[in-house]
C-alpha atoms as a PDB file:
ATOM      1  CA  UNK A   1     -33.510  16.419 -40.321  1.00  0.00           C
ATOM      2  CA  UNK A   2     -30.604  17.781 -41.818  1.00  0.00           C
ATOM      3  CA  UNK A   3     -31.561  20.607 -44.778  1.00  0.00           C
ATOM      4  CA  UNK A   4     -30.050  18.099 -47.623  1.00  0.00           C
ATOM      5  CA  UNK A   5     -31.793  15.350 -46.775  1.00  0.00           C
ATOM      6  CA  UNK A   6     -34.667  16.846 -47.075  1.00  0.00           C
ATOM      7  CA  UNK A   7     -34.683  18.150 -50.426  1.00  0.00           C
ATOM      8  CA  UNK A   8     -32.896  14.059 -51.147  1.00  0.00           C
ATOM      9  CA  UNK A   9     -37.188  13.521 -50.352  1.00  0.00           C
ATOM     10  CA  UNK A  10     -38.408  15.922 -52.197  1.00  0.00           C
ATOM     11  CA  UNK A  11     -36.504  15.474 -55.341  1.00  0.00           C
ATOM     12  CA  UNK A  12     -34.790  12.330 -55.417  1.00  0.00           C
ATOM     13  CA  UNK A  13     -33.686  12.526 -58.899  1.00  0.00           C
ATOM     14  CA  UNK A  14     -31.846  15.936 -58.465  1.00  0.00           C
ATOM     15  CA  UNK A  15     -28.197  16.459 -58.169  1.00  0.00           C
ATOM     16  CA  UNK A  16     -27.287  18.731 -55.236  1.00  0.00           C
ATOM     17  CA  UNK A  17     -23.632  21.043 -55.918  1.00  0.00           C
ATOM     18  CA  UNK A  18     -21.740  21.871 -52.898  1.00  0.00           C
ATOM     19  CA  UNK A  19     -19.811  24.306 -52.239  1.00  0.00           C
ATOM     20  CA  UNK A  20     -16.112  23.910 -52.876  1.00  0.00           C
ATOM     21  CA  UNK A  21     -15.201  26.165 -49.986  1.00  0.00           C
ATOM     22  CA  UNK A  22     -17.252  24.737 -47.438  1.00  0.00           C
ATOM     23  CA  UNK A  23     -16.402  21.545 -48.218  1.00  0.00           C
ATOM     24  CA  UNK A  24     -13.030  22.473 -47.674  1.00  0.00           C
ATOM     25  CA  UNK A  25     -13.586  24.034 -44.789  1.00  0.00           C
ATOM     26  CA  UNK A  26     -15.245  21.180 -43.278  1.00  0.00           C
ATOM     27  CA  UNK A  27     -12.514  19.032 -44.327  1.00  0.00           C
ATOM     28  CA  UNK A  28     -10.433  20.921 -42.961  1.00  0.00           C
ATOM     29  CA  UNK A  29     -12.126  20.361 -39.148  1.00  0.00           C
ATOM     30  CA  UNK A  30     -11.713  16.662 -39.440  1.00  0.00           C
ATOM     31  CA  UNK A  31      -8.144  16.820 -39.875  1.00  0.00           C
ATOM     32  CA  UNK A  32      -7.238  19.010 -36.559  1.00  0.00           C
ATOM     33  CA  UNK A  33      -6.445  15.920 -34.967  1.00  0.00           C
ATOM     34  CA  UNK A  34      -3.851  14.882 -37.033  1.00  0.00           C
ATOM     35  CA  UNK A  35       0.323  15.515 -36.623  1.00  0.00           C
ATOM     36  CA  UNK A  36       1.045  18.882 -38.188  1.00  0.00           C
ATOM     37  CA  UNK A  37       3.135  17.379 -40.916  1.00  0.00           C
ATOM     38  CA  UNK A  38       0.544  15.203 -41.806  1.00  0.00           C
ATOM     39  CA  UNK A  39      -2.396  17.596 -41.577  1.00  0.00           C
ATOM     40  CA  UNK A  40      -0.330  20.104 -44.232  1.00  0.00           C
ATOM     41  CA  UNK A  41      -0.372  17.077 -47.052  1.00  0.00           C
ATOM     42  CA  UNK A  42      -3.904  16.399 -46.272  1.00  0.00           C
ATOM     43  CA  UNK A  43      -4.783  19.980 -46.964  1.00  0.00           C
ATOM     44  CA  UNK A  44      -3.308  19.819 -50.108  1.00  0.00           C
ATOM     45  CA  UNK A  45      -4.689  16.403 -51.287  1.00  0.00           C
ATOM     46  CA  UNK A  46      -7.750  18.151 -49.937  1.00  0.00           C
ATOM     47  CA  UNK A  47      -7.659  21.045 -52.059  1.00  0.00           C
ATOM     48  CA  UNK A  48      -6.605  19.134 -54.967  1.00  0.00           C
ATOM     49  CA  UNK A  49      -9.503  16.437 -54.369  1.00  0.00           C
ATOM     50  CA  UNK A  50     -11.881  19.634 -54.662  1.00  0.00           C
ATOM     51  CA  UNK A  51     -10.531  21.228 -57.262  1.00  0.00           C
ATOM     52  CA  UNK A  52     -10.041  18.688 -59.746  1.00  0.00           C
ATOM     53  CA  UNK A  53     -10.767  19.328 -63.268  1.00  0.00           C
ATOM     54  CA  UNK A  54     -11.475  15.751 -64.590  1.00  0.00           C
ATOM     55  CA  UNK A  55     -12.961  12.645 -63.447  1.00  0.00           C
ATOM     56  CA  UNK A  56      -8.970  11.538 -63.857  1.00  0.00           C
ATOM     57  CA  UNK A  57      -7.400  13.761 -61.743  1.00  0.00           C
ATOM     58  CA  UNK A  58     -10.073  13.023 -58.953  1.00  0.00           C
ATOM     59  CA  UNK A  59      -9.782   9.718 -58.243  1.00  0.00           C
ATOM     60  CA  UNK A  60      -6.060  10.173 -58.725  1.00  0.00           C
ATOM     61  CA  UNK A  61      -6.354  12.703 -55.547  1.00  0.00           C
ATOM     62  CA  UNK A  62      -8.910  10.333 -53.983  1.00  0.00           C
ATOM     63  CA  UNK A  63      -6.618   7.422 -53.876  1.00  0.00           C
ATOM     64  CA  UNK A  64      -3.854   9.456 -52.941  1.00  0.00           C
ATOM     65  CA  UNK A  65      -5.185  10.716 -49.533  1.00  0.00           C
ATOM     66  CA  UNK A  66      -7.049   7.247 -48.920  1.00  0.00           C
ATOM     67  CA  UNK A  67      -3.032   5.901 -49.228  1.00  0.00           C
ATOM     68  CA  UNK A  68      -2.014   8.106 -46.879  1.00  0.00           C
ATOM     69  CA  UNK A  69      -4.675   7.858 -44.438  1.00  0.00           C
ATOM     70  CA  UNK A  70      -4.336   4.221 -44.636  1.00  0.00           C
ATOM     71  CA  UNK A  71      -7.379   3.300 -47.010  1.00  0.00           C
ATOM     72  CA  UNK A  72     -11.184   3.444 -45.764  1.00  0.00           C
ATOM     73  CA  UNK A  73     -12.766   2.333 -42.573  1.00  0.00           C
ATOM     74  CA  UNK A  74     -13.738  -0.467 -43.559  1.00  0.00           C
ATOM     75  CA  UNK A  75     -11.155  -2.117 -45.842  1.00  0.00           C
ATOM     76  CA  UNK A  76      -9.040  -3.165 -42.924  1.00  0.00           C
ATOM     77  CA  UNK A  77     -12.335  -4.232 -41.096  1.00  0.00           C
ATOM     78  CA  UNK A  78     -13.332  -6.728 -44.081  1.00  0.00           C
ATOM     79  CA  UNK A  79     -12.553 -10.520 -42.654  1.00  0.00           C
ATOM     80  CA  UNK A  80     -12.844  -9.058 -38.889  1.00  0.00           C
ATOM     81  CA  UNK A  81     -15.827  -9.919 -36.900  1.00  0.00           C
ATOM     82  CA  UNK A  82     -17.490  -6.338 -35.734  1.00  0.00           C
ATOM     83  CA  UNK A  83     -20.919  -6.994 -36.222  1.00  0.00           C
ATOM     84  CA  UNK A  84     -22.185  -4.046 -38.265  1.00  0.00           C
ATOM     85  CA  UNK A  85     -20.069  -1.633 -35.720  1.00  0.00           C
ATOM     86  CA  UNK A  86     -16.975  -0.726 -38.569  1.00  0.00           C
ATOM     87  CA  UNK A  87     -16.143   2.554 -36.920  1.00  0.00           C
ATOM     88  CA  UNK A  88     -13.507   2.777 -33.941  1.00  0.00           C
ATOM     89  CA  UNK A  89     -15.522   5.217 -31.832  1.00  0.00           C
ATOM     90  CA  UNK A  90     -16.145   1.874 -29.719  1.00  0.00           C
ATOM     91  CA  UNK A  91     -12.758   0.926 -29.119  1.00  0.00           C
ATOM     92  CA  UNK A  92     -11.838   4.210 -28.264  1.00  0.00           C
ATOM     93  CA  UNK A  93     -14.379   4.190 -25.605  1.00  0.00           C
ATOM     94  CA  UNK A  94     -13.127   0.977 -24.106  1.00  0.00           C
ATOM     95  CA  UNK A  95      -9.638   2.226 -24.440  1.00  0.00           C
ATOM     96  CA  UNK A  96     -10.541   4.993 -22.120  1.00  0.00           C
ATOM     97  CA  UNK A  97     -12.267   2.988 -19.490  1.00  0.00           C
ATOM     98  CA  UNK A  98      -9.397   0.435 -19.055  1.00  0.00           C
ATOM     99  CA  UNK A  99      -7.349   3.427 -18.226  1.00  0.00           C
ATOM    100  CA  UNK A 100      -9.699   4.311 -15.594  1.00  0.00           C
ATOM    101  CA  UNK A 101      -9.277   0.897 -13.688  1.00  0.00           C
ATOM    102  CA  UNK A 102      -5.707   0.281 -14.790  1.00  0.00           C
ATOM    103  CA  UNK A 103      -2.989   2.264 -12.976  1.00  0.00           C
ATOM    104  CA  UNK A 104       0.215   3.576 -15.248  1.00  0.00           C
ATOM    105  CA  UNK A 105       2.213   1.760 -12.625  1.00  0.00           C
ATOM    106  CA  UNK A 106       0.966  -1.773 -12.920  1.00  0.00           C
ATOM    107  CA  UNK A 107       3.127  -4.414 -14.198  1.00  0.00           C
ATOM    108  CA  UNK A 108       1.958  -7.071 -17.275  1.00  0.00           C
ATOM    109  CA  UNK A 109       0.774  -9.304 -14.834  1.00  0.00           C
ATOM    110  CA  UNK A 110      -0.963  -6.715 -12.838  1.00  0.00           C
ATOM    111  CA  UNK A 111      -3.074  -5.448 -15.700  1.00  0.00           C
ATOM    112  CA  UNK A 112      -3.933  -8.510 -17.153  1.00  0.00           C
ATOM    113  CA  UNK A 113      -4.919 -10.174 -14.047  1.00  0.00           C
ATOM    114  CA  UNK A 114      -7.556  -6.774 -13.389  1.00  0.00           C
ATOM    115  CA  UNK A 115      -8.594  -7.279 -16.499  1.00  0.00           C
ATOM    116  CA  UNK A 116      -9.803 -10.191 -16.113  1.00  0.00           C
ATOM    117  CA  UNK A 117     -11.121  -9.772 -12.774  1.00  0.00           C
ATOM    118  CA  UNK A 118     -13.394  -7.118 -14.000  1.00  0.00           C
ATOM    119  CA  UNK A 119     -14.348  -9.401 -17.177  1.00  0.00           C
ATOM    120  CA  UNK A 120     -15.841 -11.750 -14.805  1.00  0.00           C
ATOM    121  CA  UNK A 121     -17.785  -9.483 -12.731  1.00  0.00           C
ATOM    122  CA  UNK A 122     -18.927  -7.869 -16.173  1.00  0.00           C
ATOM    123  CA  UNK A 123     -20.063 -11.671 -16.966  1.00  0.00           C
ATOM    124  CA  UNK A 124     -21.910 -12.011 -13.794  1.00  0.00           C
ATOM    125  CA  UNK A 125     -23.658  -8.835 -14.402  1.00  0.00           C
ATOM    126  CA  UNK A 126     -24.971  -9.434 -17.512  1.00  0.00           C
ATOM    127  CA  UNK A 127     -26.192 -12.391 -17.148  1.00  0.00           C
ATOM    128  CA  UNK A 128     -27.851 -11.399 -14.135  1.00  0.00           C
ATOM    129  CA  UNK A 129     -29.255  -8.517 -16.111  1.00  0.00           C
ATOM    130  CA  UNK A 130     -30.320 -11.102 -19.028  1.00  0.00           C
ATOM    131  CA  UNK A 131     -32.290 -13.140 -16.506  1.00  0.00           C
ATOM    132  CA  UNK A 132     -34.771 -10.346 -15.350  1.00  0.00           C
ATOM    133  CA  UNK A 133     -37.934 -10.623 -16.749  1.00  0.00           C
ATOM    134  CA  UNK A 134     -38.739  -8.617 -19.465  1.00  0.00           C
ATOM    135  CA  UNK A 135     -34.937  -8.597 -20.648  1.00  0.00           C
ATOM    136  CA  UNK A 136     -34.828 -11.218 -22.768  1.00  0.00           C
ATOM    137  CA  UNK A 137     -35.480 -10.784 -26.678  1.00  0.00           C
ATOM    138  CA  UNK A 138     -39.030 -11.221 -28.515  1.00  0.00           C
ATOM    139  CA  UNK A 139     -38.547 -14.887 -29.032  1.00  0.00           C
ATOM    140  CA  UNK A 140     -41.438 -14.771 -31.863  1.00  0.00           C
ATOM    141  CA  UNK A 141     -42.892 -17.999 -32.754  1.00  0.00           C
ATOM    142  CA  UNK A 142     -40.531 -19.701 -34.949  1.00  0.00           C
ATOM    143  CA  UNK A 143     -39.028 -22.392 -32.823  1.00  0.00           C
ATOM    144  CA  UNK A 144     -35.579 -22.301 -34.711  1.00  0.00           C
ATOM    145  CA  UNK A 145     -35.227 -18.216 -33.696  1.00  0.00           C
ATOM    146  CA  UNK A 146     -36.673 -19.038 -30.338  1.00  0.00           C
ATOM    147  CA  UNK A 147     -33.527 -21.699 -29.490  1.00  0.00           C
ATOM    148  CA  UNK A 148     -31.463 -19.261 -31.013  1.00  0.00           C
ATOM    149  CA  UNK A 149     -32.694 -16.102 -29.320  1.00  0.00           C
ATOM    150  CA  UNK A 150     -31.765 -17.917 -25.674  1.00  0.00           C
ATOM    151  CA  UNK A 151     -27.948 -18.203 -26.776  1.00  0.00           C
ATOM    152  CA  UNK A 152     -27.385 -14.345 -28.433  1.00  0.00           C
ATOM    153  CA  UNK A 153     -27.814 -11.021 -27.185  1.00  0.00           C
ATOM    154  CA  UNK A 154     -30.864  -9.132 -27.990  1.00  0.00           C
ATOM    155  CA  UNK A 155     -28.330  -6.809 -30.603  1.00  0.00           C
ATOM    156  CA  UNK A 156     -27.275 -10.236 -32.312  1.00  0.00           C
ATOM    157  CA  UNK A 157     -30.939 -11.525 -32.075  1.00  0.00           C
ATOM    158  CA  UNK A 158     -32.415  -8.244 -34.372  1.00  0.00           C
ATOM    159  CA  UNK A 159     -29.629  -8.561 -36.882  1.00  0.00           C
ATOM    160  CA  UNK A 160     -30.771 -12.572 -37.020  1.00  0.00           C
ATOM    161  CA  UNK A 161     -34.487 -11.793 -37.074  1.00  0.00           C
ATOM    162  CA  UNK A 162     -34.172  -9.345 -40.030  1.00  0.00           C
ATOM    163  CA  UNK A 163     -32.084 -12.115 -42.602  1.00  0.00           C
ATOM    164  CA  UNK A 164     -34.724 -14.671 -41.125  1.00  0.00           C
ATOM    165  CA  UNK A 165     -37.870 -12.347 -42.719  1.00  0.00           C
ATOM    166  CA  UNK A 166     -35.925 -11.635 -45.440  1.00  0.00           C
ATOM    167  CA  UNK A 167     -35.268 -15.456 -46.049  1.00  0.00           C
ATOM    168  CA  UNK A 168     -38.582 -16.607 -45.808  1.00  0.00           C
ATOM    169  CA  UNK A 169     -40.685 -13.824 -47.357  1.00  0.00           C
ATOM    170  CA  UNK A 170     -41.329 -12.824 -51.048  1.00  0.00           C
ATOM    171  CA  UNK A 171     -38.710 -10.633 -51.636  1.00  0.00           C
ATOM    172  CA  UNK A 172     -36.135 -14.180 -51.504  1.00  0.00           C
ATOM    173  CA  UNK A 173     -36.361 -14.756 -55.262  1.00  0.00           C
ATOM    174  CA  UNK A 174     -33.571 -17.232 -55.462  1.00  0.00           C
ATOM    175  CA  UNK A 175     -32.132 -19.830 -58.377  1.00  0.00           C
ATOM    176  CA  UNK A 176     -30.536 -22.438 -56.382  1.00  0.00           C
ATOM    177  CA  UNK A 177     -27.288 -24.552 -58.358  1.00  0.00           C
ATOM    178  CA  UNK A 178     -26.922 -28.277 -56.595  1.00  0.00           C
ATOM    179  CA  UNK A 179     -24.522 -29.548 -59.447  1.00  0.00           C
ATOM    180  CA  UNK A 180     -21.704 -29.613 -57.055  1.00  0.00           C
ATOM    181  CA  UNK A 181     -22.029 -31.850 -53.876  1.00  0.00           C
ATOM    182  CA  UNK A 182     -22.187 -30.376 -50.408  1.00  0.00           C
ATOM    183  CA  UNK A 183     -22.447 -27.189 -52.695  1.00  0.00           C
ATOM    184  CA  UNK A 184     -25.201 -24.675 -52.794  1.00  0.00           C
ATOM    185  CA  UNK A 185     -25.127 -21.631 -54.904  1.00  0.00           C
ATOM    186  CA  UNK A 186     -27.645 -18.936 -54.340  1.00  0.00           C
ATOM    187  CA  UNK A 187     -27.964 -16.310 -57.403  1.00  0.00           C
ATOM    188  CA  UNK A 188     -31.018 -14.038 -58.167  1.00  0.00           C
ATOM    189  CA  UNK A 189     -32.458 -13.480 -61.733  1.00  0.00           C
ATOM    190  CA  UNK A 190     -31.501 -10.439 -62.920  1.00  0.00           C
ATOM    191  CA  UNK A 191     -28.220 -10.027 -60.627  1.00  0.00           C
ATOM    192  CA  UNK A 192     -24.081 -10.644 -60.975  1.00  0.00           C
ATOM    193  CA  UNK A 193     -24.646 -11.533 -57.218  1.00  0.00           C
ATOM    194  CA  UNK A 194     -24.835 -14.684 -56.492  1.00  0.00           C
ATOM    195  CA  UNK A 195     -23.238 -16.768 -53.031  1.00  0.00           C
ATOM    196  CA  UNK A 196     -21.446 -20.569 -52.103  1.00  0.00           C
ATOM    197  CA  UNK A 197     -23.578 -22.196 -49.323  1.00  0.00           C
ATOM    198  CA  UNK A 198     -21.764 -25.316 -47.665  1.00  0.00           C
ATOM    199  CA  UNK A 199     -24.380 -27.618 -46.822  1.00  0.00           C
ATOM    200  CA  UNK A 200     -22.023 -29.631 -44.253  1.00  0.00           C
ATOM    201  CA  UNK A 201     -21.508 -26.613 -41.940  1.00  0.00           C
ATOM    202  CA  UNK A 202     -24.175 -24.132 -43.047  1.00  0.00           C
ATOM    203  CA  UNK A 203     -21.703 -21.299 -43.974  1.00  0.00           C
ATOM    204  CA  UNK A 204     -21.735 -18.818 -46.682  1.00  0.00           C
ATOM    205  CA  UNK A 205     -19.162 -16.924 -48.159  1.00  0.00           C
ATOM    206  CA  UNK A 206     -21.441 -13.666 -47.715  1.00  0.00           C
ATOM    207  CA  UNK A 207     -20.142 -10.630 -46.296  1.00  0.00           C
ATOM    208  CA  UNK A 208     -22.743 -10.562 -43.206  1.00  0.00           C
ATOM    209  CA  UNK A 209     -21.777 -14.129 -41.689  1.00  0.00           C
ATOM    210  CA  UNK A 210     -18.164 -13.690 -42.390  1.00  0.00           C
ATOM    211  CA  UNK A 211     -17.960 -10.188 -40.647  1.00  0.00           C
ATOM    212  CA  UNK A 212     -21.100 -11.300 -37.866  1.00  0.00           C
ATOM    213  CA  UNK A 213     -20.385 -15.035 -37.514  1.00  0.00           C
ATOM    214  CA  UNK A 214     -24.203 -15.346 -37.156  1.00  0.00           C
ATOM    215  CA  UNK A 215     -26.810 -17.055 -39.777  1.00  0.00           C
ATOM    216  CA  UNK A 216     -27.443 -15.720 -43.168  1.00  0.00           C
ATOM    217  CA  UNK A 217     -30.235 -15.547 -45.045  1.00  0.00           C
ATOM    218  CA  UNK A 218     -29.024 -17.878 -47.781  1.00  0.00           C
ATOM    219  CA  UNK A 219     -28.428 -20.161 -45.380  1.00  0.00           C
ATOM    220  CA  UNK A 220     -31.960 -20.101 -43.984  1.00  0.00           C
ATOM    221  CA  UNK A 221     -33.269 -20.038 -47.733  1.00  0.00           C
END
C-alpha cells in the first residue's frame, strides 16, 4: 500500500500538499514518450499547471494541456462500448500481437483473411475452454441471472451480478414517474440524478448500459 493511501485511512478528512517539484518531476516521466516539440509545450503547461497562483489561472492551464493532449481518457470513450476497460493499454496489446502473426509484406487481402482465420480458431478455443467444467460462472439461484450467465462471459456476468444486488437490495431507494407511457423515470430522494427507462426495449439512458450494452440496475428495479 502506497504511503498516501495510507494516511487517506488514517485521516480521511485531512488534506495532503505535494510537492511542486516532484510533481513536476513525475510529470515530467509521463511525457518522455511524446514528439520533442510537443513534450517542450507540455513542460510548460506543466509548470504553469503547478505553479498557478489562483483557482483561475489553474483550470485555465488545466484545460489548456487537456486541449492539446486531446481531452481525457475517457471523453472520447463516452458512447463507445468498452466495458469498464477506458484505458488503451488493451489495444496496444492487441496491436502488438497482430504484428506478430501479420507479416509487413502481406497485402489487404492477405491480412484480413489471417485475421480472420485466427478469429475463428480463437472462437473455437474459447468455447472449448467455456465448456470445461468448473469454467463456467456462479450461476446463483436467480433463474433470470442463471439464463443470462449461459450467454456472457464470466467478466460480463460479475459486472451483471453486482447491478442485480444492487437492484434488488435496500440500498435501491427509488421514486418511480409512470406519467409518460412506455416511460419510466427512476430518481432517488435526495438526488439531481435521476434516469429514462423504456419499458418496450428495457434500455436506460445510464452511463453503464450505454458504454456495457448489458442490463442496468434501473432496469431490473
Amino acid at each position: 500500500m502506497h504511503e498516501k493511501a495510507v494516511l487517506l485511512e488514517g485521516f480521511p478528512e485531512a488534506r495532503q500538499l505535494l510537492c511542486q517539484w516532484h510533481v513536476i518531476t513525475w510529470l515530467k516521466k509521463q511525457a518522455t514518450r511524446l514528439a520533442p516539440a510537443q513534450k517542450k509545450q507540455e513542460k510548460g503547461l506543466m509548470k504553469a499547471l503547478v505553479y498557478s497562483r489562483s483557482s483561475d489561472e489553474y483550470l485555465d492551464a488545466k484545460e489548456a494541456l487537456l486541449h492539446t493532449l486531446g481531452g481525457d481518457v475517457e471523453h472520447p470513450m463516452g458512447n463507445i462500448p468498452h466495458l469498464g476497460n477506458n484505458t488503451n493499454n488493451r489495444l496496444e496489446c492487441k496491436w502488438g500481437k497482430i504484428k506478430q502473426v501479420v507479416e509487413p509484406h502481406f497485402t489487404l487481402d492477405e491480412t484480413i483473411s489471417t485475421l480472420i482465420t485466427l478469429q475463428r480458431i480463437a472462437e473455437d478455443e474459447y468455447v472449448a475452454q467455456y465448456h470445461e467444467v468448473g469454467s463456467r460462472p456462479d450461476l446463483g439461484e436467480d433463474p433470470e441471472l442463471a439464463a443470462l450467465g449461459m450467454q456472457i462471459n464470466e467478466y460480463a456476468f460479475r459486472m451483471v451480478s453486482e447491478q442485480h444486488a444492487f437492484a434488488v437490495g435496500p440500498r435501491a431507494d427509488y421514486e418511480i414517474d409512470l406519467s409518460n407511457p412506455g416511460k419510466a423515470m427512476l430518481s432517488r430522494p435526495g438526488t439531481q440524478s435521476s434516469h429514462v427507462v423504456d419499458t418496450a426495449t428495457s434500455t436506460c439512458n445510464c452511463i453503464f448500459m450505454e458504454t456495457c450494452l448489458l442490463p442496468c440496475r434501473h432496469v431490473m428495479h
